[in-house]
PDB file of N, CA and C in Angstrom:
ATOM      1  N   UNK A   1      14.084 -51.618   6.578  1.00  0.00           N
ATOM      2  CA  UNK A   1      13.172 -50.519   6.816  1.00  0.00           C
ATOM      3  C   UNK A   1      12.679 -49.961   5.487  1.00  0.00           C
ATOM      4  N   UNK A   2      11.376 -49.717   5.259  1.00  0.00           N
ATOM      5  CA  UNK A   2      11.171 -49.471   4.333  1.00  0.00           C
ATOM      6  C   UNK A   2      10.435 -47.802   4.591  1.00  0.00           C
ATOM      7  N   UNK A   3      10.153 -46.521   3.712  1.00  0.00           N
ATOM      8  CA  UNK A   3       9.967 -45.651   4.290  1.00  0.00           C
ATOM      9  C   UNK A   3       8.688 -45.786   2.782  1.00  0.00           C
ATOM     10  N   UNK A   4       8.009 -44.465   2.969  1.00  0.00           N
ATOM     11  CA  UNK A   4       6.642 -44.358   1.967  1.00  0.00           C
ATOM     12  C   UNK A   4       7.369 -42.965   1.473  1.00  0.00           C
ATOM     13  N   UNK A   5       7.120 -42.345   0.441  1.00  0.00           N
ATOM     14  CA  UNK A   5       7.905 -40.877   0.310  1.00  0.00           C
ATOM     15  C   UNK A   5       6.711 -40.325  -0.744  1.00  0.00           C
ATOM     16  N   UNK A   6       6.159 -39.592  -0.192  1.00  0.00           N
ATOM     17  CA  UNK A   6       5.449 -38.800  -1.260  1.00  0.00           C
ATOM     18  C   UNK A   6       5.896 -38.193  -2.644  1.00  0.00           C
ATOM     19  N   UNK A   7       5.395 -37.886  -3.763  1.00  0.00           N
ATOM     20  CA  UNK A   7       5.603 -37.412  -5.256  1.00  0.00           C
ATOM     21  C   UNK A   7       5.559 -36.269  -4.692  1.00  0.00           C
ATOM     22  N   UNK A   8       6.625 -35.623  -5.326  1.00  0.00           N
ATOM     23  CA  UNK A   8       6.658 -33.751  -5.071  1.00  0.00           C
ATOM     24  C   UNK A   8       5.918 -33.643  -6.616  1.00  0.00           C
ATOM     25  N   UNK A   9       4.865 -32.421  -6.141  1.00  0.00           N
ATOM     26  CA  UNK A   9       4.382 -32.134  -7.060  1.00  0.00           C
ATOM     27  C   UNK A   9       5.179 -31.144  -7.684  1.00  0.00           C
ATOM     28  N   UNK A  10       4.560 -30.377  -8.833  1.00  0.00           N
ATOM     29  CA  UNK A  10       4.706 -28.869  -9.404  1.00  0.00           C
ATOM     30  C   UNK A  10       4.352 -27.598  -8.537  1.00  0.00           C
ATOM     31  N   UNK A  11       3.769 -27.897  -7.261  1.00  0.00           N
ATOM     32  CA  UNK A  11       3.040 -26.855  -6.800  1.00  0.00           C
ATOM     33  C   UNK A  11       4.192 -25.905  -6.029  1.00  0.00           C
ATOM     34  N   UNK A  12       4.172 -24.817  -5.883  1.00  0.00           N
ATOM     35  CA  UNK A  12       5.022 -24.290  -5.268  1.00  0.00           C
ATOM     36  C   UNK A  12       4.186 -24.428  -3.608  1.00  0.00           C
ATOM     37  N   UNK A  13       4.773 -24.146  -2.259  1.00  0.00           N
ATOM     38  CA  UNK A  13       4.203 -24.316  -0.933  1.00  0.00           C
ATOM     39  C   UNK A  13       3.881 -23.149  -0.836  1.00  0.00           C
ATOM     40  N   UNK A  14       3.818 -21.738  -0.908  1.00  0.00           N
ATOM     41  CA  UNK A  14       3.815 -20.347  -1.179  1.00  0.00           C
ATOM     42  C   UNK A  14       4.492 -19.409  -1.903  1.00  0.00           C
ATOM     43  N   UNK A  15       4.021 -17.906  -1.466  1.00  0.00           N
ATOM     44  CA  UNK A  15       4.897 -16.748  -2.866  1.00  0.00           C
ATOM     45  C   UNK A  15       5.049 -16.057  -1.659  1.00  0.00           C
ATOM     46  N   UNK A  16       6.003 -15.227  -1.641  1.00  0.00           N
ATOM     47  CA  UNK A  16       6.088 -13.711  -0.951  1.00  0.00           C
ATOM     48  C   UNK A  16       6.297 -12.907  -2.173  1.00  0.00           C
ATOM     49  N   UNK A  17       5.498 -12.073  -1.948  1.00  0.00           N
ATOM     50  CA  UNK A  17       5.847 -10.622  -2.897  1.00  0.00           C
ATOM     51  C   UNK A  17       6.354  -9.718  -2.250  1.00  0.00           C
ATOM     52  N   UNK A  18       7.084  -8.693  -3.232  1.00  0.00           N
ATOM     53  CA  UNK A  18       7.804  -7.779  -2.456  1.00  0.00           C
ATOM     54  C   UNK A  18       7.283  -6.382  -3.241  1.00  0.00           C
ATOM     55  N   UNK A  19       7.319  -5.286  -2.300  1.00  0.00           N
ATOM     56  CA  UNK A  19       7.250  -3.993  -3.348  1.00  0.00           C
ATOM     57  C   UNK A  19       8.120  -3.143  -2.901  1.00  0.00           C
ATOM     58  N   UNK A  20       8.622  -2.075  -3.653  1.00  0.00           N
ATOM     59  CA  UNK A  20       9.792  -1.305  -2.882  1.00  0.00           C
ATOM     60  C   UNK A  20       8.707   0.200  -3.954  1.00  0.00           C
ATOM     61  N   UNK A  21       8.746   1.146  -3.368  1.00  0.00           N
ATOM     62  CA  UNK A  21       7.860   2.019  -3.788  1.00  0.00           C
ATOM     63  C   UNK A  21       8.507   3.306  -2.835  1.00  0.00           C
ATOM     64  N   UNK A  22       8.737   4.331  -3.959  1.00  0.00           N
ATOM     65  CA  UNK A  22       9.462   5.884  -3.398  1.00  0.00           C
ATOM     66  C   UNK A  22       8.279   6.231  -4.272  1.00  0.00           C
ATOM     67  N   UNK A  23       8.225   7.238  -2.739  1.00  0.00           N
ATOM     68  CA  UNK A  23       7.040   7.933  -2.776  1.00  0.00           C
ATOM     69  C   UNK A  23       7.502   9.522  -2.649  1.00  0.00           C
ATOM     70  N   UNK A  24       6.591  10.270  -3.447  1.00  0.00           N
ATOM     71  CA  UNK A  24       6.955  11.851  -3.028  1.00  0.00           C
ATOM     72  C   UNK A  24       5.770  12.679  -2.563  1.00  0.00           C
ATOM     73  N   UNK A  25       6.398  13.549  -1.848  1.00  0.00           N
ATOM     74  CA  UNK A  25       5.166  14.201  -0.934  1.00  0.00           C
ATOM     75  C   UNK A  25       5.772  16.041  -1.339  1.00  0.00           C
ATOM     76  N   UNK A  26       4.860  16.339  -2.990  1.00  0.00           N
ATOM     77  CA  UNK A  26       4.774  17.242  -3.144  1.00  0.00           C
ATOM     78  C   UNK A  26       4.334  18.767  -2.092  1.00  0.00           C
ATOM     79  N   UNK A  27       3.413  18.739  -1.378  1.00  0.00           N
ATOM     80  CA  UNK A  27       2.665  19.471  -0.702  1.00  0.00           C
ATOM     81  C   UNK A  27       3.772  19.427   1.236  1.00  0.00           C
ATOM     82  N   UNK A  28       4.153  18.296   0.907  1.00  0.00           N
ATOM     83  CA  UNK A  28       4.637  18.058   2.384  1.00  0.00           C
ATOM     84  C   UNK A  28       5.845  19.670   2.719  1.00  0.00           C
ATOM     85  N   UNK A  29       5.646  19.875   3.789  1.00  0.00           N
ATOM     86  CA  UNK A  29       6.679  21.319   4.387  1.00  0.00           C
ATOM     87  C   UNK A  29       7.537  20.965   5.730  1.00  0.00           C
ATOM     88  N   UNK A  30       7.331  19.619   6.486  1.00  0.00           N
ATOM     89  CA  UNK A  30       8.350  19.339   7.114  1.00  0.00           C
ATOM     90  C   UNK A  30       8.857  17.953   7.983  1.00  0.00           C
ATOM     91  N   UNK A  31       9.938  17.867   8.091  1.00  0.00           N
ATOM     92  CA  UNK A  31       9.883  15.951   8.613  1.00  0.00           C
ATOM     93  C   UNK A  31       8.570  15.425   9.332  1.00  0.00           C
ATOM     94  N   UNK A  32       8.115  16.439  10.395  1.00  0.00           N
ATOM     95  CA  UNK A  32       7.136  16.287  11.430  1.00  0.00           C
ATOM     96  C   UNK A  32       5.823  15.549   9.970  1.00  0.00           C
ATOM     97  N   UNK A  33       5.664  16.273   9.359  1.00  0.00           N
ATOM     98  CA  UNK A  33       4.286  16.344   8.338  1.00  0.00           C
ATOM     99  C   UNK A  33       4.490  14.759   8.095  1.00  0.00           C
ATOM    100  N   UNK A  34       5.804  14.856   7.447  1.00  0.00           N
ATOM    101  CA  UNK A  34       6.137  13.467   6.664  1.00  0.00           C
ATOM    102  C   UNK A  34       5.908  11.891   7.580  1.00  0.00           C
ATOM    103  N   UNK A  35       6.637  12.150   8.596  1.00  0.00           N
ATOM    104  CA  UNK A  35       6.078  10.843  10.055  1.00  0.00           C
ATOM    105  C   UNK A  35       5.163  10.580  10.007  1.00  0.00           C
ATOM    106  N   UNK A  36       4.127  11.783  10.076  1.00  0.00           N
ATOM    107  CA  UNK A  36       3.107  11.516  10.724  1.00  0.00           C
ATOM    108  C   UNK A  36       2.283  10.654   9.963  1.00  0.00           C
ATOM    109  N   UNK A  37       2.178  11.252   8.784  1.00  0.00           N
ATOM    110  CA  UNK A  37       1.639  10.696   6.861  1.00  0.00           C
ATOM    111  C   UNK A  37       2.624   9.533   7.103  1.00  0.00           C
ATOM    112  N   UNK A  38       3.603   9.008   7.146  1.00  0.00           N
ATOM    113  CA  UNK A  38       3.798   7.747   6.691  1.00  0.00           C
ATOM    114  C   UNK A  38       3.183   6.579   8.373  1.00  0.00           C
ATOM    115  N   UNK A  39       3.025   7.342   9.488  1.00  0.00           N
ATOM    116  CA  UNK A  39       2.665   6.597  10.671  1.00  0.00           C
ATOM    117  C   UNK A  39       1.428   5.601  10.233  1.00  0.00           C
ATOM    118  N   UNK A  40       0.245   6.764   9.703  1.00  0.00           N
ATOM    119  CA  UNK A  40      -0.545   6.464   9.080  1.00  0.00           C
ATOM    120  C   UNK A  40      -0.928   5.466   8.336  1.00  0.00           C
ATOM    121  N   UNK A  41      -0.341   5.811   7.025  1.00  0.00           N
ATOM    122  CA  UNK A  41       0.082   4.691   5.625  1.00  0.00           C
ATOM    123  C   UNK A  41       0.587   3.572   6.423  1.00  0.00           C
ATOM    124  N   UNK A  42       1.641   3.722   7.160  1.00  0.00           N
ATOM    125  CA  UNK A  42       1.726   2.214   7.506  1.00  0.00           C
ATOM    126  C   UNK A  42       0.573   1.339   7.983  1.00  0.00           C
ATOM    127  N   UNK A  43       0.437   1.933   9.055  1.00  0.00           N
ATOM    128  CA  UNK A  43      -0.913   1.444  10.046  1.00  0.00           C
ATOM    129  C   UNK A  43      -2.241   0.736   8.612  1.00  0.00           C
ATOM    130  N   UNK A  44      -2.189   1.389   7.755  1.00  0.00           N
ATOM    131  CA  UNK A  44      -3.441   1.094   7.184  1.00  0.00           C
ATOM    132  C   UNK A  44      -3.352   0.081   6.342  1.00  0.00           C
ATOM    133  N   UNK A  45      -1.468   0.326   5.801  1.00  0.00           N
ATOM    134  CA  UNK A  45      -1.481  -0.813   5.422  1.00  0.00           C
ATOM    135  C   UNK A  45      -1.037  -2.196   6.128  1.00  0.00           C
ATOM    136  N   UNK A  46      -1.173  -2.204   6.972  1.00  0.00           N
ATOM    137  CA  UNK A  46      -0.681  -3.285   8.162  1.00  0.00           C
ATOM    138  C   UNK A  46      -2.144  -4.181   8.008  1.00  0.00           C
ATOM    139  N   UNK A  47      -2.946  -3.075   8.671  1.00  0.00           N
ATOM    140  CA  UNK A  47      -4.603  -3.641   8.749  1.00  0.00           C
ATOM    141  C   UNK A  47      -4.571  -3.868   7.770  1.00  0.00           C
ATOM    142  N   UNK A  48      -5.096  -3.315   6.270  1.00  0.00           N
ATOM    143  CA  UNK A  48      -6.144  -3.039   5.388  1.00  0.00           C
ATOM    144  C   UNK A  48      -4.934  -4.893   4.691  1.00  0.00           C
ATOM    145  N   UNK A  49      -4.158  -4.843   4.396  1.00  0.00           N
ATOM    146  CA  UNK A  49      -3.534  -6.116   3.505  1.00  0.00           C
ATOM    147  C   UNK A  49      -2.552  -7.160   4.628  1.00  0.00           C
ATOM    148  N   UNK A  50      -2.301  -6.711   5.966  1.00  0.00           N
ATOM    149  CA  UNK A  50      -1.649  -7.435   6.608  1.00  0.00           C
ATOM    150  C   UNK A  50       0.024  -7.657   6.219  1.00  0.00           C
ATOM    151  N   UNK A  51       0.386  -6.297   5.497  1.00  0.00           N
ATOM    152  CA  UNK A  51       2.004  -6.181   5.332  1.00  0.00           C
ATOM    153  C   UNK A  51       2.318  -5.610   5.761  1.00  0.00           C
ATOM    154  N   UNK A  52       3.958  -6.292   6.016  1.00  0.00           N
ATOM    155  CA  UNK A  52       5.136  -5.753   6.045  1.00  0.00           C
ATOM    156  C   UNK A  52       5.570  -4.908   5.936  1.00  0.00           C
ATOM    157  N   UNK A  53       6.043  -3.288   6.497  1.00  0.00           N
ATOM    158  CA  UNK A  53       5.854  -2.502   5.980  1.00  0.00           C
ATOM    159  C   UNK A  53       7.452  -2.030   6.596  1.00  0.00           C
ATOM    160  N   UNK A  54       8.461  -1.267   5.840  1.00  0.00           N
ATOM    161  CA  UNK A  54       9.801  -0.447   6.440  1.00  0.00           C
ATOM    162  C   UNK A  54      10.161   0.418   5.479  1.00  0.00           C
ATOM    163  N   UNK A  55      10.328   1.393   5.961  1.00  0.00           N
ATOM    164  CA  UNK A  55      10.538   2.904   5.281  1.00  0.00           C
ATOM    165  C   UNK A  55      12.459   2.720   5.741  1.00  0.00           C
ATOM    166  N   UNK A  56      13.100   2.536   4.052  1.00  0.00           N
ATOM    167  CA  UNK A  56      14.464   2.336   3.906  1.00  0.00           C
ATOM    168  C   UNK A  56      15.567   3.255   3.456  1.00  0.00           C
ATOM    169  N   UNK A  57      14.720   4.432   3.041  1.00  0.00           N
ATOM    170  CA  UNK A  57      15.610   5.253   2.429  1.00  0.00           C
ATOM    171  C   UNK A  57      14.747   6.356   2.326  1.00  0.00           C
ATOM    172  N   UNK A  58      15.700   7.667   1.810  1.00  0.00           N
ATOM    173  CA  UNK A  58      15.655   8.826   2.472  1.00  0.00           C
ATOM    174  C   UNK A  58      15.009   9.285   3.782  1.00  0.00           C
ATOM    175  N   UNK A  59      15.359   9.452   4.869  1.00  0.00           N
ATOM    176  CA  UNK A  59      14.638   9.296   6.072  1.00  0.00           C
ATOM    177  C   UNK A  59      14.937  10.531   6.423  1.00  0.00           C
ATOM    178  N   UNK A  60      15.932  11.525   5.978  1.00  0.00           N
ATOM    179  CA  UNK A  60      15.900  12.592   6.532  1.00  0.00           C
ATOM    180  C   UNK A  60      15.521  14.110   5.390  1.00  0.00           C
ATOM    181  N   UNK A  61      14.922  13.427   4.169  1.00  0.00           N
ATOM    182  CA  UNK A  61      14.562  14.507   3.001  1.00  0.00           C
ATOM    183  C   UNK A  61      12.730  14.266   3.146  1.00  0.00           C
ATOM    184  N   UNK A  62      12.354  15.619   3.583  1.00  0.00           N
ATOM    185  CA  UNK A  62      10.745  15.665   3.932  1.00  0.00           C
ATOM    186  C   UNK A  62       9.699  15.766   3.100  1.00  0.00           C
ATOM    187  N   UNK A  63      10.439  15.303   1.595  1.00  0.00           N
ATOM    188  CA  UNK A  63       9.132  15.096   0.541  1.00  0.00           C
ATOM    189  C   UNK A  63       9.730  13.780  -0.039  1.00  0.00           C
ATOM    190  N   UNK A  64      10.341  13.264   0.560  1.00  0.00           N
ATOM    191  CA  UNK A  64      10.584  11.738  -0.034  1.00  0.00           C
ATOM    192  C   UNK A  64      10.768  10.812   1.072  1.00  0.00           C
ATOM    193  N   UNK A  65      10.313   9.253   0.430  1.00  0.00           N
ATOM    194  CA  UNK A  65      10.330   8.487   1.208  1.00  0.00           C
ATOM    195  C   UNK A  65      10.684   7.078  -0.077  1.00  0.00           C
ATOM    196  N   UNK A  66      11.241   5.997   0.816  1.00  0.00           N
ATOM    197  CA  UNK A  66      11.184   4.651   0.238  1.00  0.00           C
ATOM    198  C   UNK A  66      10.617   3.925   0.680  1.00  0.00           C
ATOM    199  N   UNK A  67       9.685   3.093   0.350  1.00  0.00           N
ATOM    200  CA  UNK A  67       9.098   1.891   1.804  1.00  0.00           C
ATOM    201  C   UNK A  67       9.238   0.570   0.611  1.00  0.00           C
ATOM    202  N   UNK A  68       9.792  -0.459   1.541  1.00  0.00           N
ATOM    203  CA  UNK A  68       9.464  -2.006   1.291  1.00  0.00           C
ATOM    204  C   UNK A  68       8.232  -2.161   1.941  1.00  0.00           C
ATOM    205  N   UNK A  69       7.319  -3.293   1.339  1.00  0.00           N
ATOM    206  CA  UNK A  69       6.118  -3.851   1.704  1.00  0.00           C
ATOM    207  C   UNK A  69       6.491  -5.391   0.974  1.00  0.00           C
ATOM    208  N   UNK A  70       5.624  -6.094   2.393  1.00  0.00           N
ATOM    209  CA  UNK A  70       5.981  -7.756   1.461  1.00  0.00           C
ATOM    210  C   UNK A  70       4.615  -8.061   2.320  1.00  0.00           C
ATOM    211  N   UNK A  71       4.344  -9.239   1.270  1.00  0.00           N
ATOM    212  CA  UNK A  71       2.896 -10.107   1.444  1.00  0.00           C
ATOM    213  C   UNK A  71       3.259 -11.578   1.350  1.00  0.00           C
ATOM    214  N   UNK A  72       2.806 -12.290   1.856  1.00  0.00           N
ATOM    215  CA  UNK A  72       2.675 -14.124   1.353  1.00  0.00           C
ATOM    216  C   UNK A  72       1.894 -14.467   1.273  1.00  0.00           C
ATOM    217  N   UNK A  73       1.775 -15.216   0.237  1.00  0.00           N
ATOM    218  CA  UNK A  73       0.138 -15.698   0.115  1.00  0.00           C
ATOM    219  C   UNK A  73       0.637 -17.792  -0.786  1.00  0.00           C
ATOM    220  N   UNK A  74      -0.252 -18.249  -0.471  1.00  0.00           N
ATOM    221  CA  UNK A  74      -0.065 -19.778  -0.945  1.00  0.00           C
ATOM    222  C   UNK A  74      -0.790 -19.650  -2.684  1.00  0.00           C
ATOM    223  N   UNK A  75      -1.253 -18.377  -2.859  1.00  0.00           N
ATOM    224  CA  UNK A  75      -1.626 -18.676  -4.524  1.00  0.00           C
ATOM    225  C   UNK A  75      -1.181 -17.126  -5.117  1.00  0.00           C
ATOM    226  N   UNK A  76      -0.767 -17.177  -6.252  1.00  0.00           N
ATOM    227  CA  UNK A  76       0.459 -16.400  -6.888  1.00  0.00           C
ATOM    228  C   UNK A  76      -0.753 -15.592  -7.386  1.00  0.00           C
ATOM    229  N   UNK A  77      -1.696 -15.510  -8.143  1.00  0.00           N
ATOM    230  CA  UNK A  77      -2.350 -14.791  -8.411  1.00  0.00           C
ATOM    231  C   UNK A  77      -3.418 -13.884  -7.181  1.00  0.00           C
ATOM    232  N   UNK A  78      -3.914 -14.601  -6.242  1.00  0.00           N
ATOM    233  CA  UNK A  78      -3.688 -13.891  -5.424  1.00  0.00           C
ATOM    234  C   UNK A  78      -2.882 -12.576  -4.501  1.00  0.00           C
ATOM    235  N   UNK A  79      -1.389 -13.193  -4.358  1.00  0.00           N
ATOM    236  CA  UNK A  79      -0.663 -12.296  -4.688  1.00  0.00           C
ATOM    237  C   UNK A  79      -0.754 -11.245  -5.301  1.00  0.00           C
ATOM    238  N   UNK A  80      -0.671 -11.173  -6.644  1.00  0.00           N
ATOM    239  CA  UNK A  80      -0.630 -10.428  -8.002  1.00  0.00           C
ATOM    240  C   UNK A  80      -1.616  -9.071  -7.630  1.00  0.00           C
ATOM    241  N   UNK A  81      -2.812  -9.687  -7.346  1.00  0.00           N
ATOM    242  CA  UNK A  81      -3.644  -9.168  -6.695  1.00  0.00           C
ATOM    243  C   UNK A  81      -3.699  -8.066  -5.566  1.00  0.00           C
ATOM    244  N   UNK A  82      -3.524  -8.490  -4.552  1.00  0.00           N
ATOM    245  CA  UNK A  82      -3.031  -7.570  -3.393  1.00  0.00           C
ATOM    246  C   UNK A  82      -2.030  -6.518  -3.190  1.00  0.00           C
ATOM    247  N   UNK A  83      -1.307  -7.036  -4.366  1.00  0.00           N
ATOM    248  CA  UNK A  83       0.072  -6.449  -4.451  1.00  0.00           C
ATOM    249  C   UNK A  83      -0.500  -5.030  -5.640  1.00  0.00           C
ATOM    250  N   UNK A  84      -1.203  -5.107  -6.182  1.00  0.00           N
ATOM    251  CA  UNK A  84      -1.777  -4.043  -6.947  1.00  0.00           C
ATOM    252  C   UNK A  84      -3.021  -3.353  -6.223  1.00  0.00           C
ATOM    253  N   UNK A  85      -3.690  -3.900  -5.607  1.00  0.00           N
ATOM    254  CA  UNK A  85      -4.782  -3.377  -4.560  1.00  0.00           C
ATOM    255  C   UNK A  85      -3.608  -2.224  -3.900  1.00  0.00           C
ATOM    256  N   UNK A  86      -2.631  -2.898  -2.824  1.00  0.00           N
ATOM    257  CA  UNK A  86      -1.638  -1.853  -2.201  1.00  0.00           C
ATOM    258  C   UNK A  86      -1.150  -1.090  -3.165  1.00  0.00           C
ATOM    259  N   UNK A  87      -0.516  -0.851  -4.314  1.00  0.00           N
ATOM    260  CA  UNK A  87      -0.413   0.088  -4.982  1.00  0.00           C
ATOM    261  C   UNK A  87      -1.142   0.697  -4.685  1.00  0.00           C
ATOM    262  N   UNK A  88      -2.816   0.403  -5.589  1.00  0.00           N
ATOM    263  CA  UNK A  88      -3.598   1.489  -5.651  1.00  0.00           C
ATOM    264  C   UNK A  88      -4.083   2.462  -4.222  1.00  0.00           C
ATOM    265  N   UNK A  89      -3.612   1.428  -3.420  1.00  0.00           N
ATOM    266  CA  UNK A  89      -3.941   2.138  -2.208  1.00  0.00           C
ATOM    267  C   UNK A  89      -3.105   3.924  -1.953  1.00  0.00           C
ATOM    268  N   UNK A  90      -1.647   3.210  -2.436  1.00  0.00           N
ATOM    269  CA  UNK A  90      -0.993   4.441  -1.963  1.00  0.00           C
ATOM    270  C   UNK A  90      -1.408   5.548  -3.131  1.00  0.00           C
ATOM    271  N   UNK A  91      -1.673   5.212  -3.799  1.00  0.00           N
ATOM    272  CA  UNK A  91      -1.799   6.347  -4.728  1.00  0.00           C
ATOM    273  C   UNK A  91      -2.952   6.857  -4.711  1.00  0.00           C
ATOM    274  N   UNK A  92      -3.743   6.479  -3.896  1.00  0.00           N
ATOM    275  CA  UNK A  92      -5.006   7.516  -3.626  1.00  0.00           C
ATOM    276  C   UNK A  92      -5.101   8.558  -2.196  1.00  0.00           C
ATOM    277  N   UNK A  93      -3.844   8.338  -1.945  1.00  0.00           N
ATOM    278  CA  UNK A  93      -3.380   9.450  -0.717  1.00  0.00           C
ATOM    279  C   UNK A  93      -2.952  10.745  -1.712  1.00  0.00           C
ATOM    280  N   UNK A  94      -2.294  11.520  -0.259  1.00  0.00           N
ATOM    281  CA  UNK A  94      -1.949  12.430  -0.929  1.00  0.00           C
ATOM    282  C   UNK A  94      -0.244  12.759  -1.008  1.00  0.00           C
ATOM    283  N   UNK A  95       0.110  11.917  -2.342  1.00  0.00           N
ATOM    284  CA  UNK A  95       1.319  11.728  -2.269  1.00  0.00           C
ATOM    285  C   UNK A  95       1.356  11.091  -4.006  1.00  0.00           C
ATOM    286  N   UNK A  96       2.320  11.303  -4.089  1.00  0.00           N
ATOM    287  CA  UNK A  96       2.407  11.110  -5.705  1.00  0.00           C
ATOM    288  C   UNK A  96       3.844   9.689  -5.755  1.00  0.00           C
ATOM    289  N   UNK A  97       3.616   8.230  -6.300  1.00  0.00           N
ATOM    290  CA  UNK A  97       4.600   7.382  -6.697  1.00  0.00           C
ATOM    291  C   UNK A  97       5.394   7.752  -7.707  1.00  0.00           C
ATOM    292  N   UNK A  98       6.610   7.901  -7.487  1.00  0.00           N
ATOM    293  CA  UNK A  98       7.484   8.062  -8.149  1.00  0.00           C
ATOM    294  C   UNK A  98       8.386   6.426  -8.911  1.00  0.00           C
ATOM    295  N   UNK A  99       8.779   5.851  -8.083  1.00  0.00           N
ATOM    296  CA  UNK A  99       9.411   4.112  -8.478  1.00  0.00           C
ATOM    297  C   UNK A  99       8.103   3.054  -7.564  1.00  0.00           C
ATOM    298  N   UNK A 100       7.694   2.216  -8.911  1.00  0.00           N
ATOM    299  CA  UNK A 100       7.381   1.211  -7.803  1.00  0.00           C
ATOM    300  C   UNK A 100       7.835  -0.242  -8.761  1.00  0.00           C
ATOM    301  N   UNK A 101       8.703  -1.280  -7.852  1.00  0.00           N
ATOM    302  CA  UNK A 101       9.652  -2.435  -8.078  1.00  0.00           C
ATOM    303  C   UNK A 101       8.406  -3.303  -7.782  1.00  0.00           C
ATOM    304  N   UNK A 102       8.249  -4.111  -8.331  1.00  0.00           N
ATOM    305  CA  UNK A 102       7.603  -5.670  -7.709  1.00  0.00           C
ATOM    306  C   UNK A 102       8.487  -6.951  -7.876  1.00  0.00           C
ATOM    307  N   UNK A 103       8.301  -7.852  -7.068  1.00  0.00           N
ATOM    308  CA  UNK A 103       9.039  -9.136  -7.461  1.00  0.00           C
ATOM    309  C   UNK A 103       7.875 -10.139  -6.230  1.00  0.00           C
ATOM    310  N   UNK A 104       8.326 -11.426  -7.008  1.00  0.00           N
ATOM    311  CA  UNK A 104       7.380 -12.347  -6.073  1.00  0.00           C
ATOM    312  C   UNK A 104       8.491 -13.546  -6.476  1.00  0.00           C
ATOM    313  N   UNK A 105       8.314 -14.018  -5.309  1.00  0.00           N
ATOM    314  CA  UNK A 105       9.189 -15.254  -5.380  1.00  0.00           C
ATOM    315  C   UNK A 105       8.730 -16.742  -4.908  1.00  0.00           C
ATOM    316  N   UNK A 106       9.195 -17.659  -5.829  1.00  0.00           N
ATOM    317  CA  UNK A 106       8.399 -18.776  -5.402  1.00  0.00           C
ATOM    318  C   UNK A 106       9.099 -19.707  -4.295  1.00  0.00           C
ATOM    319  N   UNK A 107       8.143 -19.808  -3.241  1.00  0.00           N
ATOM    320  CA  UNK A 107       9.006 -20.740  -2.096  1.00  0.00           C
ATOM    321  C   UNK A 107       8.621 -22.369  -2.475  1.00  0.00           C
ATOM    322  N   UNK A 108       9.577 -23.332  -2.282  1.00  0.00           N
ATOM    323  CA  UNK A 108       9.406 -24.410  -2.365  1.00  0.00           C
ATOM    324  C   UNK A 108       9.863 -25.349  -1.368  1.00  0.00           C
ATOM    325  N   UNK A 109       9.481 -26.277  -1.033  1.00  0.00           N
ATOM    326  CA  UNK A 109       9.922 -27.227  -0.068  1.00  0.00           C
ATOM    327  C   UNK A 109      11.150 -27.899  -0.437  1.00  0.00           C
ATOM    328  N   UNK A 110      12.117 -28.171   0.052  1.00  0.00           N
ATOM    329  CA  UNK A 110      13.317 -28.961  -0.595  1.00  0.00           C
ATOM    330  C   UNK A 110      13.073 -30.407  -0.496  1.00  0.00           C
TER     331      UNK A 110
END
């Protein structure tokens, strides 16, 4: 039996990026305010980039929040891209970034 086996290239098969971003909500006065503002933010960013979106930490302090966001994309600069678009997104609300983490990771076929 003989089999054909393709050359693995250099290419990676895709990236996921990740962002982890604590956010503070100077102006905010109570959990209710805070839900509602992050119901929002999520939603827009669901549509507007098609991520991932989970609020991980502090969940019960009403001017702070943590959210993970992740993207995949098959070209890394792309990525790079979107992943700074969503930044800028959040920071044109009304809410001030306090930490924002990035990482992107390369997936490969084994």
């Amino acid at each position: 039996m003989s089999s054909t086996r393709r050359k693995r290239s250099n290419r990676a098969d895709g990236y996921v990026g990740i962002l982890a971003v604590d956010i503070h909500f100077p102006e905010n006065g109570s959990l209710k305010d805070k839900r509602q503002f992050l119901r929002g933010l999520k939603a827009n960013l669901i549509r507007k980039f098609g991520a991932s979106v989970a609020e991980v930490g502090y969940h019960e302090l009403w001017q702070r929040t943590r959210l993970i966001l992740s993207l995949s994309s098959s070209s890394c600069s792309e990525l790079e891209q979107s992943l700074g678009r969503m930044v800028g997104f959040i920071e044109r609300r009304d809410c001030q970034l306090s930490t924002v983490q990035k990482e992107i990771i390369k997936m490969e076929r084994d």
